[in-house]
Protein backbone atom coordinates (compact mmCIF):
# COMPACT_ATOMS: atom_id res chain seq x y z
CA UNK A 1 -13.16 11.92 -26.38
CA UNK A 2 -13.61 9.46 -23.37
CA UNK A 3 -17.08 9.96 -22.99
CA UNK A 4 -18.15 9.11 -26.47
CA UNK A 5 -16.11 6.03 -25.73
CA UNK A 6 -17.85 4.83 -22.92
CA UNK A 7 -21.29 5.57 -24.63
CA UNK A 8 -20.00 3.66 -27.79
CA UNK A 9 -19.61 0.71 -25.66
CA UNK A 10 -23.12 1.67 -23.71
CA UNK A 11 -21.57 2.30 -20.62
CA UNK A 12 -23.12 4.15 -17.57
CA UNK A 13 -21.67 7.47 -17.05
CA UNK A 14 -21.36 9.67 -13.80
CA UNK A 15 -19.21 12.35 -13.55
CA UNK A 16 -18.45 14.01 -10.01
CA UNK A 17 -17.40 17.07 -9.84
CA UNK A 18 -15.46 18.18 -7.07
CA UNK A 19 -13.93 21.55 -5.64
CA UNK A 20 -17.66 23.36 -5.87
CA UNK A 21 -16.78 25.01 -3.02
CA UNK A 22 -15.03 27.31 -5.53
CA UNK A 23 -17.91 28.44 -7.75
CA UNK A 24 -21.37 30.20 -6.57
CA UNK A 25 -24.26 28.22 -6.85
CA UNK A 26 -25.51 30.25 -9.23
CA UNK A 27 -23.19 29.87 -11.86
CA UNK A 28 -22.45 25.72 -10.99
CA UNK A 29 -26.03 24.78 -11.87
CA UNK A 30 -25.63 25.91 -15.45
CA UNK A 31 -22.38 24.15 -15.89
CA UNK A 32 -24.40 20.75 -14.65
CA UNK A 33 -27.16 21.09 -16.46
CA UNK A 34 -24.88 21.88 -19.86
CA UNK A 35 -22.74 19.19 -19.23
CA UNK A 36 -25.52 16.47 -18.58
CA UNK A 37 -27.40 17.14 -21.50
CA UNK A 38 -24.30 17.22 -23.92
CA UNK A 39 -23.15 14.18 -22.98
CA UNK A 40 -26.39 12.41 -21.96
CA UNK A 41 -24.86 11.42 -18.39
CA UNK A 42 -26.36 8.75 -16.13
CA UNK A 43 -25.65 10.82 -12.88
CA UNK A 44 -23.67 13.96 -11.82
CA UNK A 45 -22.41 14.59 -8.19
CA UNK A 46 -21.20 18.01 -7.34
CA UNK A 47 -18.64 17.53 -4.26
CA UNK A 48 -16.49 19.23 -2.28
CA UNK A 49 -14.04 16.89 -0.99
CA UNK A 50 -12.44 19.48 1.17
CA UNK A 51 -16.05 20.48 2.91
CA UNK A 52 -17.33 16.94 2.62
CA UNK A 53 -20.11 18.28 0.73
CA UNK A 54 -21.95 15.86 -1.12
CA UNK A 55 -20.06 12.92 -0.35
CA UNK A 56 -22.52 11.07 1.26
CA UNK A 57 -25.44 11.51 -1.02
CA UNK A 58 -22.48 10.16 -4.03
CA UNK A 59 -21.68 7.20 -1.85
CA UNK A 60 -25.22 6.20 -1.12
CA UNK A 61 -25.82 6.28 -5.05
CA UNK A 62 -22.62 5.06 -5.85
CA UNK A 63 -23.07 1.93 -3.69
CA UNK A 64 -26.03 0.63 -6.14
CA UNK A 65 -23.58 -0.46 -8.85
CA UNK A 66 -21.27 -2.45 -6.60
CA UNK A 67 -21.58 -6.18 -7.29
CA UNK A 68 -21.90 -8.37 -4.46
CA UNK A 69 -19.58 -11.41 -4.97
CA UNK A 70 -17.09 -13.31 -3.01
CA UNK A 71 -13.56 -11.16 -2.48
CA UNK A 72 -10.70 -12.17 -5.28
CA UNK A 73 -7.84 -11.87 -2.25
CA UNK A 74 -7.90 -13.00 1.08
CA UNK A 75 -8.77 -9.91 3.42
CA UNK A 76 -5.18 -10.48 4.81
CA UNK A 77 -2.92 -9.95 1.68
CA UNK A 78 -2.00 -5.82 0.92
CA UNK A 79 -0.55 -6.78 -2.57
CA UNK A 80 0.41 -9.32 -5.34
CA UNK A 81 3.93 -7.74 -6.02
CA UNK A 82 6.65 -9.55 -4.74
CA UNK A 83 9.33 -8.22 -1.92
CA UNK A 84 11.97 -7.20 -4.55
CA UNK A 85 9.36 -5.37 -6.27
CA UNK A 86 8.28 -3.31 -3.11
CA UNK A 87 11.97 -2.45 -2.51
CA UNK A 88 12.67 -0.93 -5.66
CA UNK A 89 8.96 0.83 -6.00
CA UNK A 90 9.70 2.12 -2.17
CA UNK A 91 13.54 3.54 -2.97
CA UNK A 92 12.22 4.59 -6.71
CA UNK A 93 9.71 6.74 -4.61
CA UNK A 94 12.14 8.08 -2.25
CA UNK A 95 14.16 9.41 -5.01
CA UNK A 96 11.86 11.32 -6.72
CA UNK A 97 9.77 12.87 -3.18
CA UNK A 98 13.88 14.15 -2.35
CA UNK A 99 15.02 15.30 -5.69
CA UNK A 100 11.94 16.67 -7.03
CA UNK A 101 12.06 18.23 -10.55
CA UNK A 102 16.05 17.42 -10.99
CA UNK A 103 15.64 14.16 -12.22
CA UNK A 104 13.62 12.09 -14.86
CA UNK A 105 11.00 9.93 -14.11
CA UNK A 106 12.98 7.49 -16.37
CA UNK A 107 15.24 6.37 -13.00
CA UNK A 108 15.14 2.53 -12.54
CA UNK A 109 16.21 0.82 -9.34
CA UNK A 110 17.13 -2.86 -9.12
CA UNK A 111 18.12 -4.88 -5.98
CA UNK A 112 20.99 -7.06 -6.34
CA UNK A 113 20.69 -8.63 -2.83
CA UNK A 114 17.60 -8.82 -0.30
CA UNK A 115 18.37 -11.25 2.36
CA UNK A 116 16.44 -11.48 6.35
CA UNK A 117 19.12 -12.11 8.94
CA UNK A 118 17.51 -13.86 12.10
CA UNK A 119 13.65 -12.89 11.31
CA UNK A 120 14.52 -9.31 12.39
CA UNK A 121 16.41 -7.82 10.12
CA UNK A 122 16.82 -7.47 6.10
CA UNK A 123 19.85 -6.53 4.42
CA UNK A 124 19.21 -4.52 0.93
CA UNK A 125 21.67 -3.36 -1.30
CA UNK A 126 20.31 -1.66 -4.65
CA UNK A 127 21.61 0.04 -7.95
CA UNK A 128 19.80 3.23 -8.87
CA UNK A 129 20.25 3.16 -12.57
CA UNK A 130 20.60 6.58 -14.83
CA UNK A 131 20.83 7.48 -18.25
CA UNK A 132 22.98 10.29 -17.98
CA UNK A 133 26.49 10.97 -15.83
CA UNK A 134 25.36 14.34 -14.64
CA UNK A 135 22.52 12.49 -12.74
CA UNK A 136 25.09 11.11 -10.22
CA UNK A 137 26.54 14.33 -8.87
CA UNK A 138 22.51 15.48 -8.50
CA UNK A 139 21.89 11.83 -6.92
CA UNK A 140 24.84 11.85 -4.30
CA UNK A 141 24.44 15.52 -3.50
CA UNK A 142 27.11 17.18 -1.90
CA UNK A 143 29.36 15.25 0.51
CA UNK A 144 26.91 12.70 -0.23
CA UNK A 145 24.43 14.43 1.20
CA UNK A 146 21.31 13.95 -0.94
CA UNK A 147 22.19 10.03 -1.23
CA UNK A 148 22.26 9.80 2.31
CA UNK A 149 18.53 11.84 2.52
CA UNK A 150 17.43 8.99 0.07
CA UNK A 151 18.90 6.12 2.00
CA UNK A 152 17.42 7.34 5.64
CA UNK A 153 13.91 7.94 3.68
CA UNK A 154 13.47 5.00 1.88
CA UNK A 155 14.74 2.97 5.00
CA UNK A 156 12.17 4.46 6.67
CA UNK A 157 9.06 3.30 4.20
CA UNK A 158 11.04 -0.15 3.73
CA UNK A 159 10.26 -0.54 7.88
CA UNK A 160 6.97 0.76 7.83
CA UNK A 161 6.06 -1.85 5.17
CA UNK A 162 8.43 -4.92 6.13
CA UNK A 163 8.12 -4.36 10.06
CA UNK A 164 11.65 -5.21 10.67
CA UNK A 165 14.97 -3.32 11.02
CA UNK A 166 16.55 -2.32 7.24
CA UNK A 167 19.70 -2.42 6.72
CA UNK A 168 19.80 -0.64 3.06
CA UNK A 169 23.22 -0.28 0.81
CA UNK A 170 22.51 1.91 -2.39
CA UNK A 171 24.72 2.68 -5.54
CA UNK A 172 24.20 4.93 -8.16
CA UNK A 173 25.39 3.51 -12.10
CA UNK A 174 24.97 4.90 -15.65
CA UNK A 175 22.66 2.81 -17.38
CA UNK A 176 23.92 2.08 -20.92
């Protein structure tokens, strides 16, 4: 149980609960007043993200544990991942928002070549990797179809985050 963990270690707890939109008053203060004395929680916030109900009174509270200290990053920097790193994560993505359910979560990409032509324009080619042969004929999709879906998608994201033209060659192998 994660909450006997945190009180193990003498944590603070506070739970929010959201979607209370759902439930009649009525039968929500019950539920908060079982769960705060079972667990002995610091603080409870009932919320309804949705309604923005509550939100403001959580923040306000919420804003009394925040340390004060100097920033670790520079305002400036989104992330510590590398480039290469962003590609794959970006055309790993796009893969799995197009083919949904068909494929495993197990699908590694790896880019073989990421080069910037003239400060305008990067050049991309990646291997999807898969552990199984039927994969491929889901991947391409017919007439190359899906592939092509995948391509235009995660060219898309790769501008969005690069700002500069993608040019973006992918190639599905069997992992072994």
């Amino acid at each position: 149980d994660i909450i006997n963990k945190f009180k193990k270690d003498n944590k603070k707890i506070i739970v929010i609960l959201n979607k209370i939109d759902l439930i009649k008053k009525v039968k929500l203060i019950p539920i908060i007043n079982d769960i705060t004395k079972k667990y002995n929680l610091f603080e409870i916030f009932p919320v309804s993200a949705k309604f923005n109900i509550g939100l403001d009174e959580f923040l306000f509270n919420i804003k009394k544990f925040a340390i004060i200290k100097k920033w670790i990053y520079d305002k400036n920097i989104t992330t510590d991942k590398n480039h290469l790193f962003i590609s794959n994560e970006i055309t790993r993505n796009s893969l799995l928002v197009n083919l949904s359910q068909e494929i495993p979560y197990s699908l590694k990409v790896i880019t073989k070549k990421w080069k910037i032509i003239e400060k305008k324009r990067i050049v991309i080619h990646q291997s999807i990797l898969i552990s199984k042969k039927q994969y491929k004929k889901i991947i391409l999709g017919k007439n190359g179809f899906m592939i092509k879906k995948i391509r235009i998608h995660s060219q898309k994201e790769l501008l969005k985050f690069f700002n500069k033209q993608i040019h973006l060659y992918l190639e599905v192998i069997l992992d072994k």
